[in-house]
PDB file of N, CA and C in Angstrom:
ATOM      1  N   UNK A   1     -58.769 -55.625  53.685  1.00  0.00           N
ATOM      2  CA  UNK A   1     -57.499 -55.514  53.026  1.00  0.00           C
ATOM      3  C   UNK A   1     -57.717 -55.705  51.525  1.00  0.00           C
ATOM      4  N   UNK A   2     -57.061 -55.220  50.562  1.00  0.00           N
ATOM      5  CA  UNK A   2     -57.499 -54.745  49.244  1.00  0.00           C
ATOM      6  C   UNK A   2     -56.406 -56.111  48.584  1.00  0.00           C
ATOM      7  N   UNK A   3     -56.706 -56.738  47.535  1.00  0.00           N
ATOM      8  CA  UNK A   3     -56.123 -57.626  46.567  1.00  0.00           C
ATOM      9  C   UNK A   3     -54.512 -56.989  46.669  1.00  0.00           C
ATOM     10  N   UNK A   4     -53.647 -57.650  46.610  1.00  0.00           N
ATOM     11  CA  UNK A   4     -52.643 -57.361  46.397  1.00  0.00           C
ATOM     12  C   UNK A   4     -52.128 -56.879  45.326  1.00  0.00           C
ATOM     13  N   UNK A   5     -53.202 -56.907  44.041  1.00  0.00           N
ATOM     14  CA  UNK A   5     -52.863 -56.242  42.668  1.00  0.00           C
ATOM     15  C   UNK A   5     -53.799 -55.038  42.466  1.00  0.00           C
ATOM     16  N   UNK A   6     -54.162 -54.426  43.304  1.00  0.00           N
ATOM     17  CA  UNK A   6     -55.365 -53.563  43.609  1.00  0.00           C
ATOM     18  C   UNK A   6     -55.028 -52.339  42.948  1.00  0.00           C
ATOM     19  N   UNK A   7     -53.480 -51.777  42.861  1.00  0.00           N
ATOM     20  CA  UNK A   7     -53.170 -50.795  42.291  1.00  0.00           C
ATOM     21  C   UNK A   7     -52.952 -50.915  40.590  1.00  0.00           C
ATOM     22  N   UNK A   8     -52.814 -52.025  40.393  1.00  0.00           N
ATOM     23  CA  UNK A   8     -52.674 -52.649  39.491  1.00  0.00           C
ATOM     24  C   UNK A   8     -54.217 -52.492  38.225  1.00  0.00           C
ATOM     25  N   UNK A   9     -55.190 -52.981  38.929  1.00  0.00           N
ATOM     26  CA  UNK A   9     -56.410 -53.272  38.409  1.00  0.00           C
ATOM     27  C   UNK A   9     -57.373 -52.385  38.443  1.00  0.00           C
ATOM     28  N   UNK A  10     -57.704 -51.042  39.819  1.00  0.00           N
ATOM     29  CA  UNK A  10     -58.928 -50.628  39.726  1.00  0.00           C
ATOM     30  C   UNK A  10     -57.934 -49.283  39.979  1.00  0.00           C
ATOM     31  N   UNK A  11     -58.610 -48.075  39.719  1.00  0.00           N
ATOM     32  CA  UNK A  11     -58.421 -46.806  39.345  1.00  0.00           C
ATOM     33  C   UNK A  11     -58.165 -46.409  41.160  1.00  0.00           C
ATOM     34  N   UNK A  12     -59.266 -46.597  41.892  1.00  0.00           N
ATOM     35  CA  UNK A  12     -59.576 -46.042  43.277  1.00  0.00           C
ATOM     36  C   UNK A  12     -59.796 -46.553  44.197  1.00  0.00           C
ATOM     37  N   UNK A  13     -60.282 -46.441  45.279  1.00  0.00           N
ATOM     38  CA  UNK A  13     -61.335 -47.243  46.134  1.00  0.00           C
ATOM     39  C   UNK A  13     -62.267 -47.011  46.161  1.00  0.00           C
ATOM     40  N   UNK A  14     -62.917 -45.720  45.145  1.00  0.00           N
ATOM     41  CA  UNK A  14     -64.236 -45.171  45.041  1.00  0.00           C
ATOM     42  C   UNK A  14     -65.379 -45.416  43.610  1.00  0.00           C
ATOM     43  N   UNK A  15     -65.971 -45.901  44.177  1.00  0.00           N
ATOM     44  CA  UNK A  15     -66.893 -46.323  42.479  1.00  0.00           C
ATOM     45  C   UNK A  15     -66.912 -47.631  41.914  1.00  0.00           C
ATOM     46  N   UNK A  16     -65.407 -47.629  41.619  1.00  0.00           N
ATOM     47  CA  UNK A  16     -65.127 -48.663  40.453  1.00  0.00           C
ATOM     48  C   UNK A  16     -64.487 -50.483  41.108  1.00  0.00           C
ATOM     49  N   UNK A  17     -64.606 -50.070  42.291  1.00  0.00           N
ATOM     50  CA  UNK A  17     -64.069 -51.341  43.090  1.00  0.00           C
ATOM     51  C   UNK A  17     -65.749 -52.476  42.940  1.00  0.00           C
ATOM     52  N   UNK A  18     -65.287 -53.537  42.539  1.00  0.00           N
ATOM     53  CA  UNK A  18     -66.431 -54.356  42.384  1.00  0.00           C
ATOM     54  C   UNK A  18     -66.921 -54.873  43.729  1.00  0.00           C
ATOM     55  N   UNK A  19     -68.581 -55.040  44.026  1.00  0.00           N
ATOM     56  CA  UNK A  19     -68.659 -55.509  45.158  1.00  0.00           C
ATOM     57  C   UNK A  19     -68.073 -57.187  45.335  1.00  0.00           C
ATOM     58  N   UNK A  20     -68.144 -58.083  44.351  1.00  0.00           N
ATOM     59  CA  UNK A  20     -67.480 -59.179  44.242  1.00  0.00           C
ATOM     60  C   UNK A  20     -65.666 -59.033  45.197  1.00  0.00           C
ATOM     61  N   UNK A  21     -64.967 -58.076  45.757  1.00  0.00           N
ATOM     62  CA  UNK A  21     -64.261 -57.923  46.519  1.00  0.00           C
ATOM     63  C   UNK A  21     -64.337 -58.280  47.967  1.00  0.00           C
ATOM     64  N   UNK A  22     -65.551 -57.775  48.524  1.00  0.00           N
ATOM     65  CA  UNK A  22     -66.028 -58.193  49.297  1.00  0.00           C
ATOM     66  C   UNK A  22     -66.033 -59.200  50.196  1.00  0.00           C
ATOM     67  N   UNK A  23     -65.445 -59.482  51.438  1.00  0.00           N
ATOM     68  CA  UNK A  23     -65.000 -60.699  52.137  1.00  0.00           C
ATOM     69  C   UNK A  23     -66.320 -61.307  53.069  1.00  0.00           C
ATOM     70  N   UNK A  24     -67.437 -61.554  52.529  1.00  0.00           N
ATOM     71  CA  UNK A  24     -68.444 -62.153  52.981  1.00  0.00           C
ATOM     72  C   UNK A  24     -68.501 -62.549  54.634  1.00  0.00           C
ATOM     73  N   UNK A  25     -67.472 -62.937  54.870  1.00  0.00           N
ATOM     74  CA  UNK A  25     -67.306 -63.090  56.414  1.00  0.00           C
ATOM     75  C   UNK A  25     -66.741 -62.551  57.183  1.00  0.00           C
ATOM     76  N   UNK A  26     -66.294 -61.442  56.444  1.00  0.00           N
ATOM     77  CA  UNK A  26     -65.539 -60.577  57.333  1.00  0.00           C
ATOM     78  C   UNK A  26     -66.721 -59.603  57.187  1.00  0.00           C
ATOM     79  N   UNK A  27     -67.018 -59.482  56.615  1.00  0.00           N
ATOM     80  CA  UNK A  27     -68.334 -57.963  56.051  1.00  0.00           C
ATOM     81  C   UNK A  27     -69.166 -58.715  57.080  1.00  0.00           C
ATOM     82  N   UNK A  28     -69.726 -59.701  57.043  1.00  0.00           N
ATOM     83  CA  UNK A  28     -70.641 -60.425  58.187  1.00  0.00           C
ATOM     84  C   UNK A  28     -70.004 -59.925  59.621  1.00  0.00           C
ATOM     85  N   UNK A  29     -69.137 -59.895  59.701  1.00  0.00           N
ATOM     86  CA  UNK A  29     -68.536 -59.940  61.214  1.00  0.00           C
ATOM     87  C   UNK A  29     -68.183 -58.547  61.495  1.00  0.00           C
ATOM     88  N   UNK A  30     -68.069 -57.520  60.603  1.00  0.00           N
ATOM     89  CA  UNK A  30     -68.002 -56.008  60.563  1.00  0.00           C
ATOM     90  C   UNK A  30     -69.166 -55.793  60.958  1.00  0.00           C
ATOM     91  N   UNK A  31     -70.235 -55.995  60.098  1.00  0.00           N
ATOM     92  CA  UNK A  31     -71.665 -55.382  60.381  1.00  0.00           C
ATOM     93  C   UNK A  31     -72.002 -55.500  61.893  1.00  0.00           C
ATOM     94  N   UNK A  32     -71.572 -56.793  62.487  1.00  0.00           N
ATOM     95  CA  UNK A  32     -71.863 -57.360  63.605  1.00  0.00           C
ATOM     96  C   UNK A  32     -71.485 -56.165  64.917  1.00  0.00           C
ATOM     97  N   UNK A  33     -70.340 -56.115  64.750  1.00  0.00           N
ATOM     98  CA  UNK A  33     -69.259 -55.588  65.447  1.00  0.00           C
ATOM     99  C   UNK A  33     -69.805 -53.643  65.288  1.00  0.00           C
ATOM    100  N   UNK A  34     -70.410 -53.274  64.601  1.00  0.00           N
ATOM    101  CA  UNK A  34     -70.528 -51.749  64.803  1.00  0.00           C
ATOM    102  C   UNK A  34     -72.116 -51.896  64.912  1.00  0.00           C
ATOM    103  N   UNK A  35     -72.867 -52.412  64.716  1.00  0.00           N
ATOM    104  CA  UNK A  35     -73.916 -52.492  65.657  1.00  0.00           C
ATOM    105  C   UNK A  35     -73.487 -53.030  67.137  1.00  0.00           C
ATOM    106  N   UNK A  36     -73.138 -53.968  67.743  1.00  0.00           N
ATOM    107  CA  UNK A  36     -72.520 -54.201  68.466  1.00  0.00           C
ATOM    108  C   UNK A  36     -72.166 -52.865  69.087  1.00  0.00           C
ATOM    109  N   UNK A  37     -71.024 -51.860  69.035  1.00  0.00           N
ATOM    110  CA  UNK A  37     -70.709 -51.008  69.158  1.00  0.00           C
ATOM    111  C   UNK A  37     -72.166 -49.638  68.999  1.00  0.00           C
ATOM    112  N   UNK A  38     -72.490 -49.406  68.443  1.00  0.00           N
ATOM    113  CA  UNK A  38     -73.276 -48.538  68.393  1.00  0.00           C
ATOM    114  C   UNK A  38     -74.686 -48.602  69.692  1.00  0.00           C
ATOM    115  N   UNK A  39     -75.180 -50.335  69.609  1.00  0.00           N
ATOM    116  CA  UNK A  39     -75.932 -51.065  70.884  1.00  0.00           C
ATOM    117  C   UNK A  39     -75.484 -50.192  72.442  1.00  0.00           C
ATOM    118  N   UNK A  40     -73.752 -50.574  72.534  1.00  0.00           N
ATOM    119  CA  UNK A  40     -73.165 -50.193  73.515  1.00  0.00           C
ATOM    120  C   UNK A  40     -73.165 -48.591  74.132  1.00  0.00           C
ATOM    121  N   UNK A  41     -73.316 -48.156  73.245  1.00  0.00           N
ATOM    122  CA  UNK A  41     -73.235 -46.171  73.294  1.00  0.00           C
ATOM    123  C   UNK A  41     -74.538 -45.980  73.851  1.00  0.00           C
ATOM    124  N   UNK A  42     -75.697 -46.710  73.442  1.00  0.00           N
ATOM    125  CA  UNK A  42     -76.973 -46.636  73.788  1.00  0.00           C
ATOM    126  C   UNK A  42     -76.911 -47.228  75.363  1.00  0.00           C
ATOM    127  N   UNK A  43     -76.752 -48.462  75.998  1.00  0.00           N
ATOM    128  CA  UNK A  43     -76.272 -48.639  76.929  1.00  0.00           C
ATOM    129  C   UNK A  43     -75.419 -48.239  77.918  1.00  0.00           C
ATOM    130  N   UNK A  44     -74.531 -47.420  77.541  1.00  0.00           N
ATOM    131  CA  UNK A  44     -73.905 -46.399  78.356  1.00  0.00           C
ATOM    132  C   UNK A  44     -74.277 -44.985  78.317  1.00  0.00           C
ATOM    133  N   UNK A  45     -75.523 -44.755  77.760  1.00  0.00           N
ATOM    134  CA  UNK A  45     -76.137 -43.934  77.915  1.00  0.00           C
ATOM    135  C   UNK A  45     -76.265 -42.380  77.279  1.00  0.00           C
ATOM    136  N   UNK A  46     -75.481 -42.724  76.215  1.00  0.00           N
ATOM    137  CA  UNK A  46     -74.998 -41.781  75.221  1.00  0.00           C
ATOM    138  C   UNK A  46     -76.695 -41.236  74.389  1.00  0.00           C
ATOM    139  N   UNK A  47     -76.775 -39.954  74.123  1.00  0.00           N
ATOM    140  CA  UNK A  47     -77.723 -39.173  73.854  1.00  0.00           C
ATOM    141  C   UNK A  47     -78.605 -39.778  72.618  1.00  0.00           C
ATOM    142  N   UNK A  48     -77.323 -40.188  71.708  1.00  0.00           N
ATOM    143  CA  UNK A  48     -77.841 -40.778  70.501  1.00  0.00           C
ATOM    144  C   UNK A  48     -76.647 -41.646  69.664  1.00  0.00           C
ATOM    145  N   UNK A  49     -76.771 -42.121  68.740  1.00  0.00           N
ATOM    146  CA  UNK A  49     -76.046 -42.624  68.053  1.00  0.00           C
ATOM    147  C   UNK A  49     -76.239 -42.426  66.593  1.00  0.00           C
ATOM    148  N   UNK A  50     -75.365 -42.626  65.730  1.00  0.00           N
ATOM    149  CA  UNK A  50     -75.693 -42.218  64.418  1.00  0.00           C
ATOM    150  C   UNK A  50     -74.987 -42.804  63.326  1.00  0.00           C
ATOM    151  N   UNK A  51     -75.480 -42.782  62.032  1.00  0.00           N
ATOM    152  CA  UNK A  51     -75.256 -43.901  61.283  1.00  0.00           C
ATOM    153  C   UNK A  51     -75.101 -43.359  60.139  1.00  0.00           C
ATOM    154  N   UNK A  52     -74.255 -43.024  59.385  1.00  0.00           N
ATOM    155  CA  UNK A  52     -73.834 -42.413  57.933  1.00  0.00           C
ATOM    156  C   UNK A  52     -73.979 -43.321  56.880  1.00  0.00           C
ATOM    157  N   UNK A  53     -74.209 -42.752  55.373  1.00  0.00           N
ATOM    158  CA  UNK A  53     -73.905 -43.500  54.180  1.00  0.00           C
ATOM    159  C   UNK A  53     -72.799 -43.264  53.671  1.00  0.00           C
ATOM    160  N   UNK A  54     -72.185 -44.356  53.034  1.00  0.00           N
ATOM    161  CA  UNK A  54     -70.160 -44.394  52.234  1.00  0.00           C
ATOM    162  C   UNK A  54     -70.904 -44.845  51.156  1.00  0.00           C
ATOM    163  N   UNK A  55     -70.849 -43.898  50.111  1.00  0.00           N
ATOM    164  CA  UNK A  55     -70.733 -44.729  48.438  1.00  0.00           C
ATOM    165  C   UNK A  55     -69.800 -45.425  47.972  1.00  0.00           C
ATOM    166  N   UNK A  56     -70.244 -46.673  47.743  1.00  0.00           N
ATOM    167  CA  UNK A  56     -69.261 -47.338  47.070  1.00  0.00           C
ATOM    168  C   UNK A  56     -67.785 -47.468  47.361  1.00  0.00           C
ATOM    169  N   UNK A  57     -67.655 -47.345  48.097  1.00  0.00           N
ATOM    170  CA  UNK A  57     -65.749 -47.702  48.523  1.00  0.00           C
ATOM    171  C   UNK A  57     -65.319 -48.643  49.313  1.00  0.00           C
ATOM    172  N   UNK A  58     -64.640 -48.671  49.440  1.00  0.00           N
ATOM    173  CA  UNK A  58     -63.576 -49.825  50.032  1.00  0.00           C
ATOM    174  C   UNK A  58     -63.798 -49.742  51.379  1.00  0.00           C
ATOM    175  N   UNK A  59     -64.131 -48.460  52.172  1.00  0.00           N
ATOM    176  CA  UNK A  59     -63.932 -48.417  53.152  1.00  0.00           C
ATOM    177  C   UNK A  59     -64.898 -48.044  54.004  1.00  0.00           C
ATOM    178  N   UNK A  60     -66.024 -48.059  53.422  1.00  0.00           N
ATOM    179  CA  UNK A  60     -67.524 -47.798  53.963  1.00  0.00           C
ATOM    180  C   UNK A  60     -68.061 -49.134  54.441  1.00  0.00           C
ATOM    181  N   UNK A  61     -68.789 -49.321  55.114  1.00  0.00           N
ATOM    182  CA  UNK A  61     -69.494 -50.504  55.435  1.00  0.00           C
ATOM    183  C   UNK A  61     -70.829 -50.076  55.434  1.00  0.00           C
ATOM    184  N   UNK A  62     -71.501 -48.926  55.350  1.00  0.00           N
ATOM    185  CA  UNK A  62     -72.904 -48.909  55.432  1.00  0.00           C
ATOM    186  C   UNK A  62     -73.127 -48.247  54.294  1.00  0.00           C
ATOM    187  N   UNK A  63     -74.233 -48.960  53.644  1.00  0.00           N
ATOM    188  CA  UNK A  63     -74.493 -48.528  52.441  1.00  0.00           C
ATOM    189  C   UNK A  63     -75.744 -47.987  52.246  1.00  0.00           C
ATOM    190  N   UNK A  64     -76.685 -49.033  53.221  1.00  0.00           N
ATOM    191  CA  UNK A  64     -78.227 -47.449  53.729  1.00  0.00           C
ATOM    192  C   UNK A  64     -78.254 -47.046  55.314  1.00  0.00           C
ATOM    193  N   UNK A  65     -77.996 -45.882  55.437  1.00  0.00           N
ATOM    194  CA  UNK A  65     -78.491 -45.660  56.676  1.00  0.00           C
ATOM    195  C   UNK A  65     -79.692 -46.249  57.340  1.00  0.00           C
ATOM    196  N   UNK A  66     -80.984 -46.013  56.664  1.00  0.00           N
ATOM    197  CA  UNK A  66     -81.819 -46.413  56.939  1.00  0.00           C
ATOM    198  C   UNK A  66     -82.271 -48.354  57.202  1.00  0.00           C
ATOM    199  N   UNK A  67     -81.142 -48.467  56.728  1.00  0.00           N
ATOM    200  CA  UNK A  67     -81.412 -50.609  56.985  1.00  0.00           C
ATOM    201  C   UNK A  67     -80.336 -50.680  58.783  1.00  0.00           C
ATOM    202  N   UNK A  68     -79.285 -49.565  58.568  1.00  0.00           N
ATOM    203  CA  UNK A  68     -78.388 -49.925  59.825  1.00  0.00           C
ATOM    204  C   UNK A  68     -79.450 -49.274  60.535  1.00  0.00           C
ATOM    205  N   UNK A  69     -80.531 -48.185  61.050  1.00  0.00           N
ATOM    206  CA  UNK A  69     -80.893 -47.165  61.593  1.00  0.00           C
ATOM    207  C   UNK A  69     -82.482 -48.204  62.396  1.00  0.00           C
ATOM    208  N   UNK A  70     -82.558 -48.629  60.932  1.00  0.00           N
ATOM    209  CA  UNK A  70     -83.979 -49.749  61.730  1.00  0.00           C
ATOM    210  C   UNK A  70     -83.487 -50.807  62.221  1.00  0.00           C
ATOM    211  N   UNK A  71     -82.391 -51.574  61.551  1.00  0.00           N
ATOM    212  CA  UNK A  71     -81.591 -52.786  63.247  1.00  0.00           C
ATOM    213  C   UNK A  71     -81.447 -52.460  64.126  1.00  0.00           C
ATOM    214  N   UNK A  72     -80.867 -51.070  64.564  1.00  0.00           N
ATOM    215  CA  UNK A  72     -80.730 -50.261  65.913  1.00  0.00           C
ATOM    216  C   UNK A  72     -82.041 -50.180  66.424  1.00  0.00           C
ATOM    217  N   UNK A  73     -83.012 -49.309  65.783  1.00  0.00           N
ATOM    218  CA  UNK A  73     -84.054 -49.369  66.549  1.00  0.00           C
ATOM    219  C   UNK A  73     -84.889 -50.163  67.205  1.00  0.00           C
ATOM    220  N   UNK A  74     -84.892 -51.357  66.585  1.00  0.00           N
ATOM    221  CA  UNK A  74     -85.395 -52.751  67.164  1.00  0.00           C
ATOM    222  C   UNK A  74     -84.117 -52.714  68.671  1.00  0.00           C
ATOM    223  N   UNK A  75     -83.233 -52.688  69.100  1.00  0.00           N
ATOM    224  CA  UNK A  75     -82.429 -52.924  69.612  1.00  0.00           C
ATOM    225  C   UNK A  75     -81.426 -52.174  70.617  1.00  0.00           C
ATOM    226  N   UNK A  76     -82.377 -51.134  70.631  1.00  0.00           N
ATOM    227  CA  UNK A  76     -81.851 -49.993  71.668  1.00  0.00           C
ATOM    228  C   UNK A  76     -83.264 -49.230  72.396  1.00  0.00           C
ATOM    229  N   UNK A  77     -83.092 -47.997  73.650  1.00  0.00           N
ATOM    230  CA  UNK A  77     -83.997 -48.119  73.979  1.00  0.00           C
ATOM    231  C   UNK A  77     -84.273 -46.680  73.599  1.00  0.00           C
ATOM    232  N   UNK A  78     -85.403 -45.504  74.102  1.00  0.00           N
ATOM    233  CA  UNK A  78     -86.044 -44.982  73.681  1.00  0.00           C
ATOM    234  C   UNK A  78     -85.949 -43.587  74.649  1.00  0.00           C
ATOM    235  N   UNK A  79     -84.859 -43.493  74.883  1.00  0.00           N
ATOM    236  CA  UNK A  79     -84.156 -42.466  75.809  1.00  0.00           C
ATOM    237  C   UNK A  79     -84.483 -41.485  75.562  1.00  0.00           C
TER     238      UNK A  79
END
């Protein structure tokens, strides 16, 4: 959820939003939760799973594919 003066202060949700916004424990508990989720697809047996990059916005949570892509791999199997 964005500052309540959000329209107020930053232009977008793209770029210019500072990572200092950032809810440390909620971002902790996001990350958790779509690995979590992504784990599960692998377990139910889904072909593959896949993991995108969001620049900078508000509403991205992965920022390298490749850091979410190697937690998965430790952690899923080889179908």
């Amino acid at each position: 959820m964005a500052p309540d003066d959000f329209r107020e202060r930053y232009h977008s949700v793209w770029v210019d939003l500072p990572n200092r916004s950032l809810r440390s424990r909620a971002g902790h508990q996001l990350y958790n939760e779509y690995l979590d989720m992504l784990e599960y697809a692998d377990q139910l047996g889904f072909d593959a799973v896949g993991v995108n990059e969001h620049h900078q916005n508000a509403y991205g949570m992965m920022p390298s594919p490749n850091i979410m892509a190697a937690a998965l791999a430790r952690r899923t199997s080889t179908r």
